[in-house]
C-alpha atoms as a PDB file:
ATOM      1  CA  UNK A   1      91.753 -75.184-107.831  1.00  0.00           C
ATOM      2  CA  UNK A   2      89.796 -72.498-109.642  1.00  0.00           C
ATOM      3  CA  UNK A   3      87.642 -69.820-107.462  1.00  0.00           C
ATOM      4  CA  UNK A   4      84.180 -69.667-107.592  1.00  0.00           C
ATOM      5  CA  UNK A   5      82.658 -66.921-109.921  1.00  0.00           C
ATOM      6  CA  UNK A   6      80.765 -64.789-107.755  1.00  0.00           C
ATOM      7  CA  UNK A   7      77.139 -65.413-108.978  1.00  0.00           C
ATOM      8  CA  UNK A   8      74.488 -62.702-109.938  1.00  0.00           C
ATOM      9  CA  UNK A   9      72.666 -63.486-106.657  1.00  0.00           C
ATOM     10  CA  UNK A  10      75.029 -63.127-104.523  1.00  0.00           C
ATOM     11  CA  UNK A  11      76.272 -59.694-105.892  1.00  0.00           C
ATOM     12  CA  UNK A  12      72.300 -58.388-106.132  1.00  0.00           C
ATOM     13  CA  UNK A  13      71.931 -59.644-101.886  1.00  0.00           C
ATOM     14  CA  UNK A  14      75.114 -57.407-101.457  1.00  0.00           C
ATOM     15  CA  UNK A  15      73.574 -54.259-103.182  1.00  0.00           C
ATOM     16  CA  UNK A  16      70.061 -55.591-101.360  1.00  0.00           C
ATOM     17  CA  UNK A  17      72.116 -54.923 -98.125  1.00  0.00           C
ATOM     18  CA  UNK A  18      73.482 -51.428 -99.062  1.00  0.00           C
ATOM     19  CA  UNK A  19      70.369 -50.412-100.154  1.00  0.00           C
ATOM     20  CA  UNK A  20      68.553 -51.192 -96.877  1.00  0.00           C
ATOM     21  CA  UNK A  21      71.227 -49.708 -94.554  1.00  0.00           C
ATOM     22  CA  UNK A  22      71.267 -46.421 -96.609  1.00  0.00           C
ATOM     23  CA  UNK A  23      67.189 -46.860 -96.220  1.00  0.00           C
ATOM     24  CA  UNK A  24      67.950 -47.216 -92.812  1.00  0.00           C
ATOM     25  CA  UNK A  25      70.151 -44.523 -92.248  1.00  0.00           C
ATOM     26  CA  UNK A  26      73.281 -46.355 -91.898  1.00  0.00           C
ATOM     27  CA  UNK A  27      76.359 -44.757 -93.769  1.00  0.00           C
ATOM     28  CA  UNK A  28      78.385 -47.083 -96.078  1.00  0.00           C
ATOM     29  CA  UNK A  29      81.664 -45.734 -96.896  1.00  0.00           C
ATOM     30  CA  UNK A  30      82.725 -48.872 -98.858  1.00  0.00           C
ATOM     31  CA  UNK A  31      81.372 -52.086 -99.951  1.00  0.00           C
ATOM     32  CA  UNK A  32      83.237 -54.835-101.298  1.00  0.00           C
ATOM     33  CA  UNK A  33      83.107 -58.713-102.440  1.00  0.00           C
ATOM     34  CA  UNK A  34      86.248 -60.417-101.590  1.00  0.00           C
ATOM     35  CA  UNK A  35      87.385 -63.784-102.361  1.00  0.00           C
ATOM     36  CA  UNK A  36      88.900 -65.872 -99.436  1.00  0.00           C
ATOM     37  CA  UNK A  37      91.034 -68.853-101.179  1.00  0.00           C
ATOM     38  CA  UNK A  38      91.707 -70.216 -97.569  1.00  0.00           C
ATOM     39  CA  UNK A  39      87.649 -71.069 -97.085  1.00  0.00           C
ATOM     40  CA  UNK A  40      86.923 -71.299-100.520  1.00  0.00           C
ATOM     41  CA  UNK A  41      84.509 -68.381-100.548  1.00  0.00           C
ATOM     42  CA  UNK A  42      83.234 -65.101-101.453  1.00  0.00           C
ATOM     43  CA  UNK A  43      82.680 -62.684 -98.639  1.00  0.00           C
ATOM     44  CA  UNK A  44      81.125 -59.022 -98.550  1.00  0.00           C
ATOM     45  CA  UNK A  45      83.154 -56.179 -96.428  1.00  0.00           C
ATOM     46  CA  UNK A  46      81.408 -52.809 -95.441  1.00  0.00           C
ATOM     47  CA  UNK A  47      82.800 -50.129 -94.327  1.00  0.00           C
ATOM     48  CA  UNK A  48      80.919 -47.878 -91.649  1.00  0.00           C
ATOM     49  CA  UNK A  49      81.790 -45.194 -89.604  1.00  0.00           C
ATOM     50  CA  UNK A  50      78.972 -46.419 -86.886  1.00  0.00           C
ATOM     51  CA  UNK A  51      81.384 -48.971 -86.047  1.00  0.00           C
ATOM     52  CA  UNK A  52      84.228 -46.003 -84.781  1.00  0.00           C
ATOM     53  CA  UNK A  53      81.124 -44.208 -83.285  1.00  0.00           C
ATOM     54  CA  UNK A  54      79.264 -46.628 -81.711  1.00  0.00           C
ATOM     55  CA  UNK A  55      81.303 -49.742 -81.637  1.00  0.00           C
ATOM     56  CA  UNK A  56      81.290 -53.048 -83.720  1.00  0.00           C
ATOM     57  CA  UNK A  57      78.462 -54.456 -81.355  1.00  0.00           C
ATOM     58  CA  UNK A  58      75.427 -52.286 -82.049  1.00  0.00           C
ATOM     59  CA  UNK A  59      76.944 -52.474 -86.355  1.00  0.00           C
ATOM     60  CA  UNK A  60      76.381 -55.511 -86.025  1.00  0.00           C
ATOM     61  CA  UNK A  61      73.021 -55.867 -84.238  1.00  0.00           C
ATOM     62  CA  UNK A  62      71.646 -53.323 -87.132  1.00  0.00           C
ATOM     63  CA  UNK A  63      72.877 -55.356 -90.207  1.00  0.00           C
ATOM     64  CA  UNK A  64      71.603 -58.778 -87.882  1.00  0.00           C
ATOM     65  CA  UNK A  65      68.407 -56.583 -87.838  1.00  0.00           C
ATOM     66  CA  UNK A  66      68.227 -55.388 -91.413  1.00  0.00           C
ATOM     67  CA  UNK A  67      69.291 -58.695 -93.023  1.00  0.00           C
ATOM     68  CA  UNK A  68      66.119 -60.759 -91.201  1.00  0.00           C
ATOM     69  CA  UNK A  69      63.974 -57.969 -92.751  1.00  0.00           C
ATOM     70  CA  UNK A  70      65.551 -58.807 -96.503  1.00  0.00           C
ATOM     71  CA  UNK A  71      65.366 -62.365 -95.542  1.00  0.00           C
ATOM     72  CA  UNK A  72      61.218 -61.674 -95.384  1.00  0.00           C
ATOM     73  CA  UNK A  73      61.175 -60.457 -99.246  1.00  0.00           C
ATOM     74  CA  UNK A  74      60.239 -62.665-102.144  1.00  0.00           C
ATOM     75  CA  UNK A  75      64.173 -62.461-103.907  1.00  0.00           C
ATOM     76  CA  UNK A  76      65.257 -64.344-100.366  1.00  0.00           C
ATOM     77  CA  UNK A  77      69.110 -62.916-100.206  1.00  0.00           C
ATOM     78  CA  UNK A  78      71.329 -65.623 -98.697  1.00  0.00           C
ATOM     79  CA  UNK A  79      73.218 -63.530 -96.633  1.00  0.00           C
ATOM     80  CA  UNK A  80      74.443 -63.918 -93.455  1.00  0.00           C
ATOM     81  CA  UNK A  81      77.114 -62.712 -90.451  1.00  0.00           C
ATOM     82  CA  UNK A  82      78.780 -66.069 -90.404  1.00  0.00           C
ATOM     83  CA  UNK A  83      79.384 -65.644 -86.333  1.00  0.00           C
ATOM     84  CA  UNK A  84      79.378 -68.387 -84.922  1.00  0.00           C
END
């Protein structure tokens, strides 16, 4: 089975994302798409050093916070944390 091509969309949400946790004053070291063959899908990895300073709960409660705000502008990024 071929991979999906990662679509224009998706990559602009990802840099959508950066860009509002720089604005935000959250450090990304790294950001990355990666392809997951065993779920069929393309997922986005950050890199932060919050996470080693203040621990992967409040990392994630600012990208949960920052991605509701980019899901308020007209470009509506489909991006999620996929916890569930």
């Amino acid at each position: 089975m071929d991979k999906p091509t990662l679509v224009e969309n998706d990559y602009k949400a990802g840099e959508a994302l950066v860009r509002a946790l720089d604005q935000a004053g959250v450090k990304v070291q790294a950001a990355f798409w990666l392809y997951l063959p065993e779920s069929d899908e393309w997922r986005l990895y950050l890199a932060l050093p919050e996470v080693a300073q203040r621990g992967p709960r409040e990392a994630y409660e600012r990208i949960q916070t920052i991605l509701e705000q980019l899901q308020l502008v007209p470009q509506r990024y489909d991006l999620s944390l996929g916890l569930t």
